[in-house]
N, C-alpha and C. Protein backbone atom coordinates (compact mmCIF):
# COMPACT_ATOMS: atom_id res chain seq x y z
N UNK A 1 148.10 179.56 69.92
CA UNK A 1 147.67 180.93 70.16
C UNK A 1 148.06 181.37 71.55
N UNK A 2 147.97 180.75 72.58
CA UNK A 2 148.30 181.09 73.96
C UNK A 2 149.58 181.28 74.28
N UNK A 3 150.30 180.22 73.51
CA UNK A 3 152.15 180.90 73.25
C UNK A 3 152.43 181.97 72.46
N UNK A 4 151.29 182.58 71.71
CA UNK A 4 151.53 183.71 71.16
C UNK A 4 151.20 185.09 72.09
N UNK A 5 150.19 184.65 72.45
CA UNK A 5 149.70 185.70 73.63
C UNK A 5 150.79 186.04 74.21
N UNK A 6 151.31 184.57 75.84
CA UNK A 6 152.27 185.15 76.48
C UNK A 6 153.48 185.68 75.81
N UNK A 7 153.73 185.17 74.69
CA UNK A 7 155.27 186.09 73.89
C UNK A 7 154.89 187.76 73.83
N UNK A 8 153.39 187.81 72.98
CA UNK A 8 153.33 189.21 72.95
C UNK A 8 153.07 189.97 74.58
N UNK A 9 152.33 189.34 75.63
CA UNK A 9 152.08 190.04 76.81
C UNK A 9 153.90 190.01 77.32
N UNK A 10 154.50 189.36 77.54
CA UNK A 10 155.97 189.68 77.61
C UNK A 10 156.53 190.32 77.11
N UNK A 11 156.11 190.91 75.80
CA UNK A 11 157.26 191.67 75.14
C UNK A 11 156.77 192.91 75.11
N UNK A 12 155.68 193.33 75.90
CA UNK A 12 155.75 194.51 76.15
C UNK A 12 155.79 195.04 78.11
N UNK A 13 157.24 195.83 78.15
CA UNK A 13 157.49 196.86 79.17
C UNK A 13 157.42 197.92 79.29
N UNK A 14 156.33 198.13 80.48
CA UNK A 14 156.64 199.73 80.48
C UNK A 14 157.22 199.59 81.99
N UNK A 15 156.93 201.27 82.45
CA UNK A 15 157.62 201.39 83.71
C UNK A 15 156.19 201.11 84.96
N UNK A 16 155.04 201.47 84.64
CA UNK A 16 154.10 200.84 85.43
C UNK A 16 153.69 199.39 85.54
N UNK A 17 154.32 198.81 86.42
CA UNK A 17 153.72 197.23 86.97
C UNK A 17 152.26 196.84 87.05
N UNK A 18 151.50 197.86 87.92
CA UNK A 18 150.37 197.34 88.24
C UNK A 18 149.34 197.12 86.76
N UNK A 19 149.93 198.08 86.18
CA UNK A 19 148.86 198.29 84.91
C UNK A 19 148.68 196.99 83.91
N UNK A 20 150.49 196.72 83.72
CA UNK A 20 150.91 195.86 83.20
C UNK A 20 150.04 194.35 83.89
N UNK A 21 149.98 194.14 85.00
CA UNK A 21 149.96 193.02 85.46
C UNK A 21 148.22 193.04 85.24
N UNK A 22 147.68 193.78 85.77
CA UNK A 22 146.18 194.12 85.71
C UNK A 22 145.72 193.69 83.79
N UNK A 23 146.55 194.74 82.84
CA UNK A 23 146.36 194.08 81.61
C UNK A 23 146.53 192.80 80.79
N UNK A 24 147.80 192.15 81.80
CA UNK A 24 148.19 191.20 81.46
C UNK A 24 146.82 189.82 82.09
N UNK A 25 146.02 189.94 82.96
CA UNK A 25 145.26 189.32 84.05
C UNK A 25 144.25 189.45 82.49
N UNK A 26 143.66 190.39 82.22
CA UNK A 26 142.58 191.03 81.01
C UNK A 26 143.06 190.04 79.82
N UNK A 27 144.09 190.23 78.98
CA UNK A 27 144.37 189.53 78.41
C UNK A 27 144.26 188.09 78.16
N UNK A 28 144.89 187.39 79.60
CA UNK A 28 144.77 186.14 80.07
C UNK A 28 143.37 185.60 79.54
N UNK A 29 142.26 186.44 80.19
CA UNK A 29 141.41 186.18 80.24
C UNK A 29 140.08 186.19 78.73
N UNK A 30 141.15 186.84 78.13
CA UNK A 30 139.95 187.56 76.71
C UNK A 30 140.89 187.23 75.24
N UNK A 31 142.07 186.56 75.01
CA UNK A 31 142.72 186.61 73.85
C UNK A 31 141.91 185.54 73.20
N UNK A 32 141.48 184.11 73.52
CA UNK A 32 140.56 183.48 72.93
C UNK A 32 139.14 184.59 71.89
N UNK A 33 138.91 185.30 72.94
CA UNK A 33 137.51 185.74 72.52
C UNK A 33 137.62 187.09 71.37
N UNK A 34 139.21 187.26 71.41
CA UNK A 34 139.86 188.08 69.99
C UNK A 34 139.43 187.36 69.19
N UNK A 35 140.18 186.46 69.22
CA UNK A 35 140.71 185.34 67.61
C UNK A 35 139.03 184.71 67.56
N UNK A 36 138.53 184.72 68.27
CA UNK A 36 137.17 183.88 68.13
C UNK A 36 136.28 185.05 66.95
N UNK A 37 136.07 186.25 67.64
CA UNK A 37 135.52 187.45 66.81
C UNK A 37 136.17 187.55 65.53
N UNK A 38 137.69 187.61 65.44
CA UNK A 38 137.73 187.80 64.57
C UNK A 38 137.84 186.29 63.30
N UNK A 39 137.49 185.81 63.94
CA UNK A 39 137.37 184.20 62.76
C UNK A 39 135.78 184.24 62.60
N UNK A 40 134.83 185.09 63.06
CA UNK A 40 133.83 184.96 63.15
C UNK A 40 133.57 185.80 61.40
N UNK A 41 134.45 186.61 61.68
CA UNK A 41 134.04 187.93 60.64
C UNK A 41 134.98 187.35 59.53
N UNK A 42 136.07 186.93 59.73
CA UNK A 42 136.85 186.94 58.39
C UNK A 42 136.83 185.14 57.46
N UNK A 43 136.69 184.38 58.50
CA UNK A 43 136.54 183.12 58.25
C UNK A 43 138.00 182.48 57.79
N UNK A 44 139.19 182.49 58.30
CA UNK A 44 140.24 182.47 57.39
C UNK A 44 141.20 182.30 59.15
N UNK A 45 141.80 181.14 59.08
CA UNK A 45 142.67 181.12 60.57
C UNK A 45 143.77 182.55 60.52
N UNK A 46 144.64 182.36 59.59
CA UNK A 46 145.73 183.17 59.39
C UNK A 46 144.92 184.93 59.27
N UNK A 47 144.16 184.89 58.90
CA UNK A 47 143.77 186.62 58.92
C UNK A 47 143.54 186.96 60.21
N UNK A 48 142.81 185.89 60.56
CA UNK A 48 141.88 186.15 62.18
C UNK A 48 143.17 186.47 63.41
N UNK A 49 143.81 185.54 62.98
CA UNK A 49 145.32 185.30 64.06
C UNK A 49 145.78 186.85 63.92
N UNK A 50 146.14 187.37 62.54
CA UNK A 50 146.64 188.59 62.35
C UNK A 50 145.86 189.84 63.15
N UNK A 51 144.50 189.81 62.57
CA UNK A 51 143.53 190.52 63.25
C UNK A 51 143.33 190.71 64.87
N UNK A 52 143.89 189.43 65.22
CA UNK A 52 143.19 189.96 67.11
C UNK A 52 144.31 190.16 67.35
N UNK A 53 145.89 189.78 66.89
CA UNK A 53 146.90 189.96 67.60
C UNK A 53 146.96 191.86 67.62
N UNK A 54 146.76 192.33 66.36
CA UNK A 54 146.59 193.87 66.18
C UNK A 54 145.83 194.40 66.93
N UNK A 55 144.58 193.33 67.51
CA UNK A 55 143.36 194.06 68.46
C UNK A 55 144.15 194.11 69.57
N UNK A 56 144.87 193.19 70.17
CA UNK A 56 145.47 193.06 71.89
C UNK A 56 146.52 194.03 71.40
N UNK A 57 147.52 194.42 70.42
CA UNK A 57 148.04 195.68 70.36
C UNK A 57 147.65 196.62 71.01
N UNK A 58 146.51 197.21 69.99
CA UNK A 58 145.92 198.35 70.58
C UNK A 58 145.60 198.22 71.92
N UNK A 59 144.82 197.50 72.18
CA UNK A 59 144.13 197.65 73.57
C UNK A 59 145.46 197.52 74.87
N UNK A 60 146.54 196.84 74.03
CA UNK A 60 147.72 197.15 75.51
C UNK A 60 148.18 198.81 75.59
N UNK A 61 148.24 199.68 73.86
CA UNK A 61 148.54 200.89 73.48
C UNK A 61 147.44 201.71 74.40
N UNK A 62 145.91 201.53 74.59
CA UNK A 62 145.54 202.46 74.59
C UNK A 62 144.92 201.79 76.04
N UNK A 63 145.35 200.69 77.24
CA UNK A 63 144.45 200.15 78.42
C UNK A 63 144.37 201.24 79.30
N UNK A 64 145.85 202.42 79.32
CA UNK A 64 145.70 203.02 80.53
C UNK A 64 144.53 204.38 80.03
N UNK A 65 143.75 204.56 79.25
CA UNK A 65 142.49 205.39 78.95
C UNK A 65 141.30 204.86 79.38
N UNK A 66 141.23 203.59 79.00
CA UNK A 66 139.94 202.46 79.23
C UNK A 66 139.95 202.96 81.06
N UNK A 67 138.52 203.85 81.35
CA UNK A 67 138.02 204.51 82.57
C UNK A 67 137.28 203.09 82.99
N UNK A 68 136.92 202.37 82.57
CA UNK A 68 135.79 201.36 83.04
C UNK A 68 136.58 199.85 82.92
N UNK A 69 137.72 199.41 83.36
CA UNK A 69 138.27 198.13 82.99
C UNK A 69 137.42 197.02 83.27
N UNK A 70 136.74 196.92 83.64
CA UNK A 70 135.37 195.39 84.22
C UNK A 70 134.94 195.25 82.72
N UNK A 71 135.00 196.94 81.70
CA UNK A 71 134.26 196.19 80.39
C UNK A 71 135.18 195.92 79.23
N UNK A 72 136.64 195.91 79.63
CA UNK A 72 137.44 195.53 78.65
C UNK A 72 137.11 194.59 77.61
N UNK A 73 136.60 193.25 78.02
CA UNK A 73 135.95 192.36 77.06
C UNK A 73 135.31 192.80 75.88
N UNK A 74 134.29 193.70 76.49
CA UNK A 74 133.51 194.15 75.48
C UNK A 74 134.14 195.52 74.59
N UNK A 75 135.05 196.01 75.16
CA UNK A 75 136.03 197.07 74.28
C UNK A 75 136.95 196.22 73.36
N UNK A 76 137.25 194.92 73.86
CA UNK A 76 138.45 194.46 73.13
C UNK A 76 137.57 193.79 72.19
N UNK A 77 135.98 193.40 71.93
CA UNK A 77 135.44 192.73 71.42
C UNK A 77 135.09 193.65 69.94
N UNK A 78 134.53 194.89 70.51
CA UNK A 78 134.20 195.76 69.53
C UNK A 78 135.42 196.59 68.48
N UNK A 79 136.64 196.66 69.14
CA UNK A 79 138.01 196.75 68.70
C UNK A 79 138.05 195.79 67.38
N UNK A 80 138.02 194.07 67.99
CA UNK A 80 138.54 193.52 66.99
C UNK A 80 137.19 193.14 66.06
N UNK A 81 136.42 193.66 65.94
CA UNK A 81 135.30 193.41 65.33
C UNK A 81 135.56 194.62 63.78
N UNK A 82 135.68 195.56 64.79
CA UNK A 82 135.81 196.66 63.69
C UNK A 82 137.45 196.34 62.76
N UNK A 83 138.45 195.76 63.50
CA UNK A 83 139.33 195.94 62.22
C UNK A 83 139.29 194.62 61.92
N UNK A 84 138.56 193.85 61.87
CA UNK A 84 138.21 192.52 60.90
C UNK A 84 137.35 193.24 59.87
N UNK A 85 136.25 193.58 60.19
CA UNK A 85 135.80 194.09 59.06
C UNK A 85 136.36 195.34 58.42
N UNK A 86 137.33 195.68 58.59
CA UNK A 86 138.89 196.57 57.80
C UNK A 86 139.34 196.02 56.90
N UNK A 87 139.84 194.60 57.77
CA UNK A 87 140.38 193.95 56.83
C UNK A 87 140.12 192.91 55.71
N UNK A 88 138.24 192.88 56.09
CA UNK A 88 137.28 192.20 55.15
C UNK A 88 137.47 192.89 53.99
N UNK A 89 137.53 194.33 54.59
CA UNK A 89 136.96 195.48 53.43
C UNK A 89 138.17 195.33 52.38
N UNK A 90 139.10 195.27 53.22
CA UNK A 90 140.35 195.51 51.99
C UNK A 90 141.24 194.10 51.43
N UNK A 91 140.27 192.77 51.36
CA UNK A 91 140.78 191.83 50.73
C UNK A 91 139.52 191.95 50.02
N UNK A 92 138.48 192.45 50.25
CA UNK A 92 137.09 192.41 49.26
C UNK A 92 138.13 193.65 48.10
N UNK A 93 138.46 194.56 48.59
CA UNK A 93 138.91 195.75 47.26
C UNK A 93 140.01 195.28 46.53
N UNK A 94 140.82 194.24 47.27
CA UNK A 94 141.84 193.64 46.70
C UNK A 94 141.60 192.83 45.62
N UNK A 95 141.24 192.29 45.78
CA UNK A 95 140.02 190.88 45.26
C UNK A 95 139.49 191.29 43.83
N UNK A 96 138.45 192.43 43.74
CA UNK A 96 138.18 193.05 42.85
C UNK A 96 138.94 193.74 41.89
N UNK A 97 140.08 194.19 42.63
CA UNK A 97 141.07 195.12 42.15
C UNK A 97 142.07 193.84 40.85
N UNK A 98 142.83 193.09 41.63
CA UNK A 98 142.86 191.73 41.08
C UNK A 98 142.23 190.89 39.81
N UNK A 99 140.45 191.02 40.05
CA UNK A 99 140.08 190.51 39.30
C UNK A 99 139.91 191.50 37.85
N UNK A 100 140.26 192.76 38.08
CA UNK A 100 139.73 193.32 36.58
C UNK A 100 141.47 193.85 36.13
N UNK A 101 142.35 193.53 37.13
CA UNK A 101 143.66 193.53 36.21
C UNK A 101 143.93 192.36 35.64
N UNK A 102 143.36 191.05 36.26
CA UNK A 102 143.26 190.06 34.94
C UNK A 102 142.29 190.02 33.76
N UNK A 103 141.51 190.94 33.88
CA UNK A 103 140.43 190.81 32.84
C UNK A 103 140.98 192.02 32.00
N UNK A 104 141.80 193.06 32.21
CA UNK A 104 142.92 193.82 32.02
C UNK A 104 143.94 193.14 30.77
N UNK A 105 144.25 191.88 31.59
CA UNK A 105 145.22 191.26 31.25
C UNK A 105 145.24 190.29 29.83
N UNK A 106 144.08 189.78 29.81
CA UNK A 106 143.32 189.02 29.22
C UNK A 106 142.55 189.71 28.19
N UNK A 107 142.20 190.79 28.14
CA UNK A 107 141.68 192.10 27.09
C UNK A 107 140.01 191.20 26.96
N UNK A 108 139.68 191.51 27.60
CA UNK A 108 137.91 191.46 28.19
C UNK A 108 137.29 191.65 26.54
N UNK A 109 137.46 190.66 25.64
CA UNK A 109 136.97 191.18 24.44
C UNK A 109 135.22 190.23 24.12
N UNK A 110 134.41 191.03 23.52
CA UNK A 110 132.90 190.82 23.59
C UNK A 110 132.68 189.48 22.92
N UNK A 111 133.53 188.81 21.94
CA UNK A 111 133.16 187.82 21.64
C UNK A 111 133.57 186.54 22.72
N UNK A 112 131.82 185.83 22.69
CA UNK A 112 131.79 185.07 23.84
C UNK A 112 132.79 183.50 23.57
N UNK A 113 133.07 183.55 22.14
CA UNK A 113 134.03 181.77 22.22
C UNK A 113 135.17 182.39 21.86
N UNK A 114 135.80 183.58 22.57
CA UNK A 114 136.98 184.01 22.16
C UNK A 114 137.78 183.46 23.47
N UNK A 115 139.28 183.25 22.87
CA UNK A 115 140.56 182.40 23.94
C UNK A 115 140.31 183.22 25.09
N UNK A 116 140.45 184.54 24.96
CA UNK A 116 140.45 185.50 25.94
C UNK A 116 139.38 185.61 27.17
N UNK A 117 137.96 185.60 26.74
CA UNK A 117 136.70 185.26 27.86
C UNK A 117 136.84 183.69 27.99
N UNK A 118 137.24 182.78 27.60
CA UNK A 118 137.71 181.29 27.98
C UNK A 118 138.64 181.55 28.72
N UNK A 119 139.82 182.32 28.88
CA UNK A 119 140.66 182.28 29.86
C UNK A 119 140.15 182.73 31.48
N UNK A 120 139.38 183.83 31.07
CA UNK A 120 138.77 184.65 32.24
C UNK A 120 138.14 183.71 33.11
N UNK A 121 137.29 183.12 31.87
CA UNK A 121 136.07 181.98 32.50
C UNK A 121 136.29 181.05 33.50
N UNK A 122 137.56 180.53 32.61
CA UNK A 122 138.06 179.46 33.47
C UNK A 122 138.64 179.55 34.97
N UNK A 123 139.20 181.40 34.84
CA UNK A 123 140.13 182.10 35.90
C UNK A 123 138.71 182.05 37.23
N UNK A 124 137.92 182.75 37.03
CA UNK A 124 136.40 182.94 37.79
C UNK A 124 136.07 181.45 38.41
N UNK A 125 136.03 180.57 37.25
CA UNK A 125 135.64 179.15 37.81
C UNK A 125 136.13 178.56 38.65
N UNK A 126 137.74 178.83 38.28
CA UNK A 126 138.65 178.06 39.72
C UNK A 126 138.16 178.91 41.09
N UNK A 127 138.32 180.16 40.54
CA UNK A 127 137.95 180.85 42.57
C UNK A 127 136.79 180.82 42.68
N UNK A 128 136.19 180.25 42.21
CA UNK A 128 134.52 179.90 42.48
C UNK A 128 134.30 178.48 43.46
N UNK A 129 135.08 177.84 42.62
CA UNK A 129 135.60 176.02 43.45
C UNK A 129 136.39 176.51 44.04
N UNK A 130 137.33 177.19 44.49
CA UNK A 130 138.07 177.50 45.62
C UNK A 130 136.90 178.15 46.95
N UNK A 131 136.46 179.04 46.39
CA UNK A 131 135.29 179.34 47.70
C UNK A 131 134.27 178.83 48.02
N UNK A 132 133.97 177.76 47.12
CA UNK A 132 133.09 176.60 47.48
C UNK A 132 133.43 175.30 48.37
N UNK A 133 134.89 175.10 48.16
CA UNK A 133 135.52 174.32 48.64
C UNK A 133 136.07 174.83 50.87
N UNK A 134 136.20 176.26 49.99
CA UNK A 134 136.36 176.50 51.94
C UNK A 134 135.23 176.44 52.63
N UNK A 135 134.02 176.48 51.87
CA UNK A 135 132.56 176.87 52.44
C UNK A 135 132.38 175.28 52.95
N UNK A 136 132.72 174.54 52.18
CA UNK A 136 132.57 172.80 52.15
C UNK A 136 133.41 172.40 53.52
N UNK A 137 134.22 173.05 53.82
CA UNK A 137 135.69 172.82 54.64
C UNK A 137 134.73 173.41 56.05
N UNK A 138 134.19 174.42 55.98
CA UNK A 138 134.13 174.86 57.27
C UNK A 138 132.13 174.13 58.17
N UNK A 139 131.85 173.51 56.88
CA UNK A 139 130.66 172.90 57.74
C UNK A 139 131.48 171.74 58.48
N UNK A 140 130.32 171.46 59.64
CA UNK A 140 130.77 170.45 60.57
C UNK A 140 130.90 169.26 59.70
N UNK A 141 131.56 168.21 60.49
CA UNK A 141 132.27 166.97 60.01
C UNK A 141 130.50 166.21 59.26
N UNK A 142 129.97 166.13 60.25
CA UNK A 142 128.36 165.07 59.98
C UNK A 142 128.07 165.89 58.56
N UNK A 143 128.17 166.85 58.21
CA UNK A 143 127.15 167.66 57.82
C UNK A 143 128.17 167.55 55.88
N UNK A 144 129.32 167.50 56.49
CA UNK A 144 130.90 167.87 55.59
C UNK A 144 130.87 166.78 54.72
N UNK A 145 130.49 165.33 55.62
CA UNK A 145 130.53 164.19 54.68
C UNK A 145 129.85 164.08 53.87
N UNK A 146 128.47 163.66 54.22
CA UNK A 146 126.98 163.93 53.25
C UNK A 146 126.99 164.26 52.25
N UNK A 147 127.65 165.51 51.82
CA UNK A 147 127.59 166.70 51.12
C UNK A 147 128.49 165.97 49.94
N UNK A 148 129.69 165.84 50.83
CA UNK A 148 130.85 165.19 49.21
C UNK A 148 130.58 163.95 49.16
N UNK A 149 129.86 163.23 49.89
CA UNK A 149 129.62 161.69 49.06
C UNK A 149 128.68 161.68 48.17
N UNK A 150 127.39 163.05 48.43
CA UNK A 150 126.26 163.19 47.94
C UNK A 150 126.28 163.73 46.82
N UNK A 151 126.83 165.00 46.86
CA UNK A 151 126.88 166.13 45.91
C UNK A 151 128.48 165.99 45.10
N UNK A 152 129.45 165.50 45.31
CA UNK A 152 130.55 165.67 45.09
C UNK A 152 131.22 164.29 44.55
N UNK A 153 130.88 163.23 44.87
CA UNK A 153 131.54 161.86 44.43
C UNK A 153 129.64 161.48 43.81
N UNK A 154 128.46 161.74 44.19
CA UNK A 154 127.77 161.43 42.98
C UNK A 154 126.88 160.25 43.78
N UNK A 155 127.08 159.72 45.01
CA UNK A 155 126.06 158.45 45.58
C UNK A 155 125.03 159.19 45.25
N UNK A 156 123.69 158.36 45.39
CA UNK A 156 122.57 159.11 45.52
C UNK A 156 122.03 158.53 47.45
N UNK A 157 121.06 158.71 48.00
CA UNK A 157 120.43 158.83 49.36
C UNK A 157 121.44 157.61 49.97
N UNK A 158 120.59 157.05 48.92
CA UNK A 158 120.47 155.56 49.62
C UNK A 158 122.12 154.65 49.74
N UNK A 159 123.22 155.03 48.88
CA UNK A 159 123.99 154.61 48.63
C UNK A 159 124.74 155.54 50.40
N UNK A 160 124.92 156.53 50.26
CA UNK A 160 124.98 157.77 51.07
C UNK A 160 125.14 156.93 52.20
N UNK A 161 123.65 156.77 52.88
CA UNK A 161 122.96 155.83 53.90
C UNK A 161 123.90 154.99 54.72
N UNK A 162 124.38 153.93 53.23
CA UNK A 162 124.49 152.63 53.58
C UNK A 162 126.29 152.97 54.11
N UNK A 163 126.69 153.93 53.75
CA UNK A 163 128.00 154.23 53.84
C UNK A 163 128.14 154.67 55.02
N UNK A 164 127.70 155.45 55.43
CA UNK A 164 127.57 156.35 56.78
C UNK A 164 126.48 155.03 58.01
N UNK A 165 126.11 154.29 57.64
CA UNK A 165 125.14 153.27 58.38
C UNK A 165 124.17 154.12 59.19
N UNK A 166 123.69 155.34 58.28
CA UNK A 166 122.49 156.00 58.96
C UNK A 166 121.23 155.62 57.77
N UNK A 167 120.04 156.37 58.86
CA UNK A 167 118.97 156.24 58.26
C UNK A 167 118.97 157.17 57.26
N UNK A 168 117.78 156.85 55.97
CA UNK A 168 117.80 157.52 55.02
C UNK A 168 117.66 159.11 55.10
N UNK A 169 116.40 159.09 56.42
CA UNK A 169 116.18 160.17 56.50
C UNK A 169 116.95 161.43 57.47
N UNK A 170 117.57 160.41 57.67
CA UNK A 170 118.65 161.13 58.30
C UNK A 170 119.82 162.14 57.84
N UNK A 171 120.31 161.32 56.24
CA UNK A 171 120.50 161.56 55.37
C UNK A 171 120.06 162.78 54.71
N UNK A 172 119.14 162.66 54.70
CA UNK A 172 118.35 163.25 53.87
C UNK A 172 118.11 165.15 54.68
N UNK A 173 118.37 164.92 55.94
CA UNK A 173 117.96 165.82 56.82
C UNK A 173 119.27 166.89 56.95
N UNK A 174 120.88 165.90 56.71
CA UNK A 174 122.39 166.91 57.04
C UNK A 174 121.99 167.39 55.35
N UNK A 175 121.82 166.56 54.72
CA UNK A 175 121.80 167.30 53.04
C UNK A 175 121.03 168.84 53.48
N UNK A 176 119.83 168.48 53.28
CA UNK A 176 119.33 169.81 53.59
C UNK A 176 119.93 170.78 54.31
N UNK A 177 120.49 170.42 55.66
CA UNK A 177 120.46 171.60 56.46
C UNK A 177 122.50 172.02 55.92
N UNK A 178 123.00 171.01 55.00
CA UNK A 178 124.54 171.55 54.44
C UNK A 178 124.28 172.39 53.56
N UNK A 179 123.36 171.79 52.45
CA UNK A 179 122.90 172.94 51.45
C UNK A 179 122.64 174.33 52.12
N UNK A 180 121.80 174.15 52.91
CA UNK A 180 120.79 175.90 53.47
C UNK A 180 122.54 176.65 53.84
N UNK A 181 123.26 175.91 54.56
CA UNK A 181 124.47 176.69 55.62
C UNK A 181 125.58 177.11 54.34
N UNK A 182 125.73 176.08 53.40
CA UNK A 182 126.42 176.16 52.10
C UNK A 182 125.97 177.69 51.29
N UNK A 183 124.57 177.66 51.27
CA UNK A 183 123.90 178.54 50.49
C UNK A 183 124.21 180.02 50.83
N UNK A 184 123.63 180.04 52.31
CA UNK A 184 124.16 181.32 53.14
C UNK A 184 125.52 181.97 53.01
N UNK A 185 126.32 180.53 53.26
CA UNK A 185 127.56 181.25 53.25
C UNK A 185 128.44 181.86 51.73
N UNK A 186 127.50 181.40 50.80
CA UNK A 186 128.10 181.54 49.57
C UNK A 186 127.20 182.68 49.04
N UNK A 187 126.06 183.19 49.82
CA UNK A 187 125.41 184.05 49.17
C UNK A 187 126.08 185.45 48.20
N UNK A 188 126.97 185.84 48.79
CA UNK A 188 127.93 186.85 48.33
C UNK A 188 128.39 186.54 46.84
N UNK A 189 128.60 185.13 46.37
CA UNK A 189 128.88 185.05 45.01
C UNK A 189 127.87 185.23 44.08
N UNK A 190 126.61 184.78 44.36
CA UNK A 190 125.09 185.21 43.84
C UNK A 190 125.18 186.36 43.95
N UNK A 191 125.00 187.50 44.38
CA UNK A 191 124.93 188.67 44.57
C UNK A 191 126.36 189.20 43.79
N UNK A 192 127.21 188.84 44.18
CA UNK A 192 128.36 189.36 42.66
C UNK A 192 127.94 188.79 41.55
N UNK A 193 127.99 188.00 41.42
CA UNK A 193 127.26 187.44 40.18
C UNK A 193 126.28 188.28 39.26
N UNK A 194 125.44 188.77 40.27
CA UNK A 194 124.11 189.33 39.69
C UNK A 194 124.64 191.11 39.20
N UNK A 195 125.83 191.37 40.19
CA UNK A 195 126.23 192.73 39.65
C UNK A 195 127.19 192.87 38.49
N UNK A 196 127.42 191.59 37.87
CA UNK A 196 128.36 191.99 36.83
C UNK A 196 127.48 192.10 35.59
């Protein structure tokens, strides 16, 4: 990311130096805290990367307006906040859009053991284990293991335990708190779920 920065802070010239150098100092100092915001909101490396590089765009397009530069941080923060959630918005419409041209595709017909709602079913199920699987991906490592030795390969506590050479209840304590973080983050499929 920082070789991306200086490529993009280099590749833009204008004819004012000081501004340049002053923005370039801003930059230096705040391109982490782009890509950080926007991985916050989108959860996805490659979107986020896309997202703040568009945020330090703008904010090089529009620095010589910014009357108050001490709060750039917090302009460049609220910048890339808002077009992450742009671009939340429009892989959420995509997404949807997507899912009913395959159900389109597939001719959405009412009988429930028909090939056609078996195809769908199956279509839903995979991106269901696909977004379960990134949700699985992005808990911490302690928390990451537990979970697929527990929930996913089938040990029960104690087997768990003996693998990891922790205490049971220890065990017993990342389960819980992977589930609750698992749960949260997947809440959005419950809630689609419930609107179809």
């Amino acid at each position: 990311m920082n070789d991306d920065v200086a490529q993009l802070a280099g590749a833009f010239v204008t004819s004012d130096r000081t501004a340049d150098e002053t923005f370039e100092a801003r930059l230096a100092d705040s391109s982490r805290l782009a890509f950080r915001v926007a991985y916050s909101v989108l959860r996805q490396r490659q979107d986020a990367e896309d997202v703040a590089q568009d945020a330090l765009v703008k904010a090089y397009r529009h620095f010589d307006r910014l009357r108050d530069r001490d709060r750039f941080r917090a302009w460049l923060v609220r910048t890339t906040w808002r077009l992450a959630l742009d671009r939340r918005r429009g892989n959420r419409r995509r997404d949807a859009r997507e899912r009913s041209e395959t159900a389109a595709l597939f001719g959405a017909a009412d009988e429930p053991g028909s090939p056609r709602n078996e195809a769908v079913d199956a279509l839903v199920a995979r991106e269901r284990a696909a977004h379960l699987w990134q949700a699985i991906d992005a808990l911490p490592e302690k928390l990451r293991v537990v979970v697929v030795l527990a929930n996913i390969e089938g040990h029960d506590v104690g087997d768990v335990a003996r693998l990891l050479t922790l205490p049971e209840g220890t065990v017993k304590s990342r389960l819980f708190l992977a589930r609750r973080r698992l749960k949260e983050h997947l809440q959005w499929m419950q809630n689609d779920a419930a609107a179809r």
